[in-house]
Protein backbone atom coordinates (compact mmCIF):
# COMPACT_ATOMS: atom_id res chain seq x y z
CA UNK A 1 -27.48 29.79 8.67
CA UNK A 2 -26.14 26.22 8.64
CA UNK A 3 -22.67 25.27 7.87
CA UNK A 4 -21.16 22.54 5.68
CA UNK A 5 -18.49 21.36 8.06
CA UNK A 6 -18.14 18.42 5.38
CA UNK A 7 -16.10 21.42 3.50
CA UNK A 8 -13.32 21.93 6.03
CA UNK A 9 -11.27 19.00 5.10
CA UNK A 10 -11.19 19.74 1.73
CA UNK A 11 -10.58 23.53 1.84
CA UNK A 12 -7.89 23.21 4.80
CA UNK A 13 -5.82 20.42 2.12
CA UNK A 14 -5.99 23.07 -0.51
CA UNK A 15 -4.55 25.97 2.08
CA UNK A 16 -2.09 23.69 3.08
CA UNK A 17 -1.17 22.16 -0.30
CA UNK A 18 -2.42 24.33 -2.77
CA UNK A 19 -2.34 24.06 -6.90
CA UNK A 20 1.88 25.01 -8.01
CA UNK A 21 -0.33 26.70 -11.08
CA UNK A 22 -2.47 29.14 -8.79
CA UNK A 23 0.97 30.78 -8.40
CA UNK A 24 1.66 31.19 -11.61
CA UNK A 25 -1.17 32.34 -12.94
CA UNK A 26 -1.71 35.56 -10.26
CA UNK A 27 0.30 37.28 -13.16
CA UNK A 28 -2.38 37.69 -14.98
CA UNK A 29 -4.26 39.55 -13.20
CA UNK A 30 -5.23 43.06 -15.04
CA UNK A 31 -7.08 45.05 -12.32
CA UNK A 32 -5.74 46.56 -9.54
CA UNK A 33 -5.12 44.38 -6.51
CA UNK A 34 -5.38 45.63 -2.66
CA UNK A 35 -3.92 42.73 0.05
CA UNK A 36 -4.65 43.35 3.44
CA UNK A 37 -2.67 41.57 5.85
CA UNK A 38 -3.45 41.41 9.83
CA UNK A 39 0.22 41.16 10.96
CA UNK A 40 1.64 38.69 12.81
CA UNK A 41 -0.99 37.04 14.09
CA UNK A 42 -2.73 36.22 11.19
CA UNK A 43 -2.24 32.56 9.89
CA UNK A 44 -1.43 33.89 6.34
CA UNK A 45 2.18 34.83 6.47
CA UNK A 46 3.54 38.25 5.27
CA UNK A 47 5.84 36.10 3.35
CA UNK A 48 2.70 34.58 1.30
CA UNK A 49 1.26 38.20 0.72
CA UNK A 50 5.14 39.71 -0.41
CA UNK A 51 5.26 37.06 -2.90
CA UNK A 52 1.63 37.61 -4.11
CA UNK A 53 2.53 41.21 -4.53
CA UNK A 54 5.40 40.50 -6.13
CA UNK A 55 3.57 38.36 -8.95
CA UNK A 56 0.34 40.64 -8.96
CA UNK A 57 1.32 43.07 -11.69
CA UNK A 58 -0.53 46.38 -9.65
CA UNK A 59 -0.80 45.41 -6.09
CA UNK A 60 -0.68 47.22 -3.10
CA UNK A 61 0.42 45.42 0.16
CA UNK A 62 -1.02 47.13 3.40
CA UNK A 63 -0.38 45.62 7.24
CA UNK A 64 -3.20 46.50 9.94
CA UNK A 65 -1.64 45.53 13.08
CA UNK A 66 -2.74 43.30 15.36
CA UNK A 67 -5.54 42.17 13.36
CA UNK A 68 -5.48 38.99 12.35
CA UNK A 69 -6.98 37.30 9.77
CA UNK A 70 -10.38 38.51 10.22
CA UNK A 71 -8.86 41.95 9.72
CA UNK A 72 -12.50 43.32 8.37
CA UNK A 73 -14.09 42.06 11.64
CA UNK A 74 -10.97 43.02 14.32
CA UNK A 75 -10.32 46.30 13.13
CA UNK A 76 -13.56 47.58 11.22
CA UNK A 77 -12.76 51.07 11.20
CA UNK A 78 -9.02 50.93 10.00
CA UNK A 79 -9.87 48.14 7.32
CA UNK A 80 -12.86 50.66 5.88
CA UNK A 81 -10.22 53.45 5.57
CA UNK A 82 -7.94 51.25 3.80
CA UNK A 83 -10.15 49.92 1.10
CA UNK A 84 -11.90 53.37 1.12
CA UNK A 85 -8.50 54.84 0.22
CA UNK A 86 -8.10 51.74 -1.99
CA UNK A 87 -11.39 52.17 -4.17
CA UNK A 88 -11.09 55.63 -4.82
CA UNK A 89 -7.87 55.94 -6.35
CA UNK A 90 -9.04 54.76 -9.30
């Protein structure tokens, strides 16, 4: 599978800078919302995700440890319980 490293640029500005409005409008989101964060050593900050879940009207915050940011890859097994849990307490 090739990859568009043309797209890094781009994508890294928008991380790094992104729209004040993408903020604002998380508020409107209507279905329920699981983050996952990787702790520590991920590059999105558990600052980032407490304010998300503070503007996501039903959101759920949960911290695998020692993950990372590929939290799905690093710790399979935890990250399938979590979303398991997640998706069937609906």
């Amino acid at each position: 599978m090739a990859f568009d490293w043309r797209l890094i640029d781009p994508i890294m500005s928008e991380l790094r800078t992104p729209d004040p409005a993408w903020w604002e409008r998380l508020g409107a989101i209507t279905a329920s919302t699981l983050l996952v964060s990787g702790g520590p050593s991920s590059h999105v900050t558990l600052e980032s995700l407490e304010r998300m879940r503070g503007l996501i009207p039903d959101c759920r915050l949960v911290t695998i440890a020692d993950a990372g940011h590929r939290v799905h890859g690093t710790r399979p097994d935890e990250f399938a319980a979590v979303a398991g849990e997640f998706l069937g307490s609906g």
